[in-house]
C-alpha atoms as a PDB file:
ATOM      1  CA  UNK A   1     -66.250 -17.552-130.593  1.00  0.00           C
ATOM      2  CA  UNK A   2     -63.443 -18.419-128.363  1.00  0.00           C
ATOM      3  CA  UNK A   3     -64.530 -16.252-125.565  1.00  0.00           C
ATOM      4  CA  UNK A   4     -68.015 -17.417-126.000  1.00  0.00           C
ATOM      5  CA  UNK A   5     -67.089 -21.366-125.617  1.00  0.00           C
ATOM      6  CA  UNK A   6     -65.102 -20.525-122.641  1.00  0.00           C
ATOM      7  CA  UNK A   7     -68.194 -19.250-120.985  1.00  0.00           C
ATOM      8  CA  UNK A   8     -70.364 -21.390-122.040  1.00  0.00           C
ATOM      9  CA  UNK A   9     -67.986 -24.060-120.215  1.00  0.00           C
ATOM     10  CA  UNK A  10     -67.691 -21.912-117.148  1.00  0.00           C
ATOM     11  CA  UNK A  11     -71.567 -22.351-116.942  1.00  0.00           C
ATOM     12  CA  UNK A  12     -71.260 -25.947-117.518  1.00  0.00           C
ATOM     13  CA  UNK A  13     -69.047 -26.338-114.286  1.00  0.00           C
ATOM     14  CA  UNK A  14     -70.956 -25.037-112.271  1.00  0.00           C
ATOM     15  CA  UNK A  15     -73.610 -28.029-113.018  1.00  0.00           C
ATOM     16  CA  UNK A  16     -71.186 -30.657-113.702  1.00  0.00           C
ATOM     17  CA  UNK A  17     -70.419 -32.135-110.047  1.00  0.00           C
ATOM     18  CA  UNK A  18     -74.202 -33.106-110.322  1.00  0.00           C
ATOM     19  CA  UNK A  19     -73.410 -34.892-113.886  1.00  0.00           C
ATOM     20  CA  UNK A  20     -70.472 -36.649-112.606  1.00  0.00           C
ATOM     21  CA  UNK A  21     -71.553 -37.907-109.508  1.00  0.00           C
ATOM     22  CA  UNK A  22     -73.805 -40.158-111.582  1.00  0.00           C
ATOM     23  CA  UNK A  23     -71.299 -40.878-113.638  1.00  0.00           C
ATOM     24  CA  UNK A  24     -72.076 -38.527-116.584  1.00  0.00           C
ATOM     25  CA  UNK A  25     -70.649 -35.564-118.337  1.00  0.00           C
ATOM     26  CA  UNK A  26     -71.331 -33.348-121.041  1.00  0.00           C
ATOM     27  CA  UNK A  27     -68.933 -31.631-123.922  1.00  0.00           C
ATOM     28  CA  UNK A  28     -69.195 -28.255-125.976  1.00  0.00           C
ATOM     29  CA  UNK A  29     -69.065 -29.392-129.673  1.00  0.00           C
ATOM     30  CA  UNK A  30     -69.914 -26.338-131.145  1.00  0.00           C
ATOM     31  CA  UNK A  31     -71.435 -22.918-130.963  1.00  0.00           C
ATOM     32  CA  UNK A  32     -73.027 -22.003-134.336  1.00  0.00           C
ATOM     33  CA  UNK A  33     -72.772 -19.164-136.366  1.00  0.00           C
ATOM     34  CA  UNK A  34     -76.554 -18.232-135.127  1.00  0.00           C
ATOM     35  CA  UNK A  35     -75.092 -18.697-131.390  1.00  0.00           C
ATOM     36  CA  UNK A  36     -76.492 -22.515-130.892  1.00  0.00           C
ATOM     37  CA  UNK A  37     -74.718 -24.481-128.631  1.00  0.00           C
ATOM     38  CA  UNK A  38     -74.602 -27.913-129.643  1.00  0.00           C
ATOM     39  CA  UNK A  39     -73.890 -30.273-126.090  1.00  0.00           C
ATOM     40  CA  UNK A  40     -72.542 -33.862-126.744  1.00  0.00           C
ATOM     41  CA  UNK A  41     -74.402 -35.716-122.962  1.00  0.00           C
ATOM     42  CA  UNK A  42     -71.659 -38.338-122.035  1.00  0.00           C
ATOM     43  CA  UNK A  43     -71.170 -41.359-120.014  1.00  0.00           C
ATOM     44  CA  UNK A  44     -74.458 -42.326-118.209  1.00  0.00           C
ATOM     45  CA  UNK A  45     -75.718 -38.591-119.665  1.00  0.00           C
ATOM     46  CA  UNK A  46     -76.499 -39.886-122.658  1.00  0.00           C
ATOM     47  CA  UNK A  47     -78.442 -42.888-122.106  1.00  0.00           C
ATOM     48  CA  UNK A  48     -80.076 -41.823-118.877  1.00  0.00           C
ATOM     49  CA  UNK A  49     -84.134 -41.672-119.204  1.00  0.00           C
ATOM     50  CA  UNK A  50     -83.980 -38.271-116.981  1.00  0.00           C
ATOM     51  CA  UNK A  51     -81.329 -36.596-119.612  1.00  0.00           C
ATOM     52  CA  UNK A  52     -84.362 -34.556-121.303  1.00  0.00           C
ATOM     53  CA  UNK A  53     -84.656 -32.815-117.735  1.00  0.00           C
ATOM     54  CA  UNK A  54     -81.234 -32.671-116.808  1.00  0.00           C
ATOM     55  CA  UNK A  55     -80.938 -30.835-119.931  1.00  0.00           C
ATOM     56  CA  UNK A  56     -83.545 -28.527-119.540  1.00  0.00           C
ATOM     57  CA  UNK A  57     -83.782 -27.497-115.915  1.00  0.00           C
ATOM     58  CA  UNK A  58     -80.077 -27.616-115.610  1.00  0.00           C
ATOM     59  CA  UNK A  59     -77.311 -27.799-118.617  1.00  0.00           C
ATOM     60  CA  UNK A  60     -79.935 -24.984-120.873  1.00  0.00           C
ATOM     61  CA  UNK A  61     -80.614 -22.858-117.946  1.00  0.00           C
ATOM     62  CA  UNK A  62     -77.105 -22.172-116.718  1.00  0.00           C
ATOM     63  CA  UNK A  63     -75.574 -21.691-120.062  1.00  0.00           C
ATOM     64  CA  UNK A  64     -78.697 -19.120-121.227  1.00  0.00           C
ATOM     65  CA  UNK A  65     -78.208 -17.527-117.870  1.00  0.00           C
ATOM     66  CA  UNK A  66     -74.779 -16.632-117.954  1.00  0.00           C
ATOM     67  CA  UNK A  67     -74.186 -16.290-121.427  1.00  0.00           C
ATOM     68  CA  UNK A  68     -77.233 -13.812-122.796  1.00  0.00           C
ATOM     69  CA  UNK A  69     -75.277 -14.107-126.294  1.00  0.00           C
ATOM     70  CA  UNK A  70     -76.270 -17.877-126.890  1.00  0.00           C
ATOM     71  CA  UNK A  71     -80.159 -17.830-128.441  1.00  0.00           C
ATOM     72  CA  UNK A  72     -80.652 -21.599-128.146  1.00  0.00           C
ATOM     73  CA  UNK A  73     -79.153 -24.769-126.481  1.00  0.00           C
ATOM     74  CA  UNK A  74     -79.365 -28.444-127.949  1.00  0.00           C
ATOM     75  CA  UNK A  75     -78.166 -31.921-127.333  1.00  0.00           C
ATOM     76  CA  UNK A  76     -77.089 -33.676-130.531  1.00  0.00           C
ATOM     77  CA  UNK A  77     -77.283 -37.307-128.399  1.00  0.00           C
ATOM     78  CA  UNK A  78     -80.433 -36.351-126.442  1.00  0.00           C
ATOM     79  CA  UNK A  79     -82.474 -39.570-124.889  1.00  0.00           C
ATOM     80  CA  UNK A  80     -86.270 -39.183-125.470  1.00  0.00           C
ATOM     81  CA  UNK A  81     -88.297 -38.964-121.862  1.00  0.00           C
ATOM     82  CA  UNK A  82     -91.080 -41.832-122.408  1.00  0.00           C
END
């Protein structure tokens, strides 16, 4: 699992500039036994109205991308669109 986290957070970096230039982040807090990545969104992340696509088009994508092990991707803070 060790390996695995440490890709998963390679993919995160390469979207995280875009996170923390609006004064976001976001932080691995686990990968499941059935390879789900749970994401913690921080700072303006997780109370941003646009965090549902941020997640989706961006965090999701690049860690299913470059790590074909993970199955799924979730948010355990995600914001609701409205």
């Amino acid at each position: 699992m060790e390996n695995l986290i440490e890709k998963v957070e390679t993919a995160l970096n390469s979207v995280r500039p875009y996170l923390q230039t609006d004064g976001g982040n976001v932080r691995v807090v686990e990968i499941t036994e059935d390879f789900t990545v749970m994401l913690e969104l921080l700072g303006a992340c997780g109370t941003c109205p646009m965090s549902s696509m941020t997640f989706k088009a961006g965090l999701e994508e690049a860690i299913l991308k470059a790590v074909p092990e993970i199955k799924k991707v979730e948010a355990i803070n995600l914001v609701p669109a409205f």
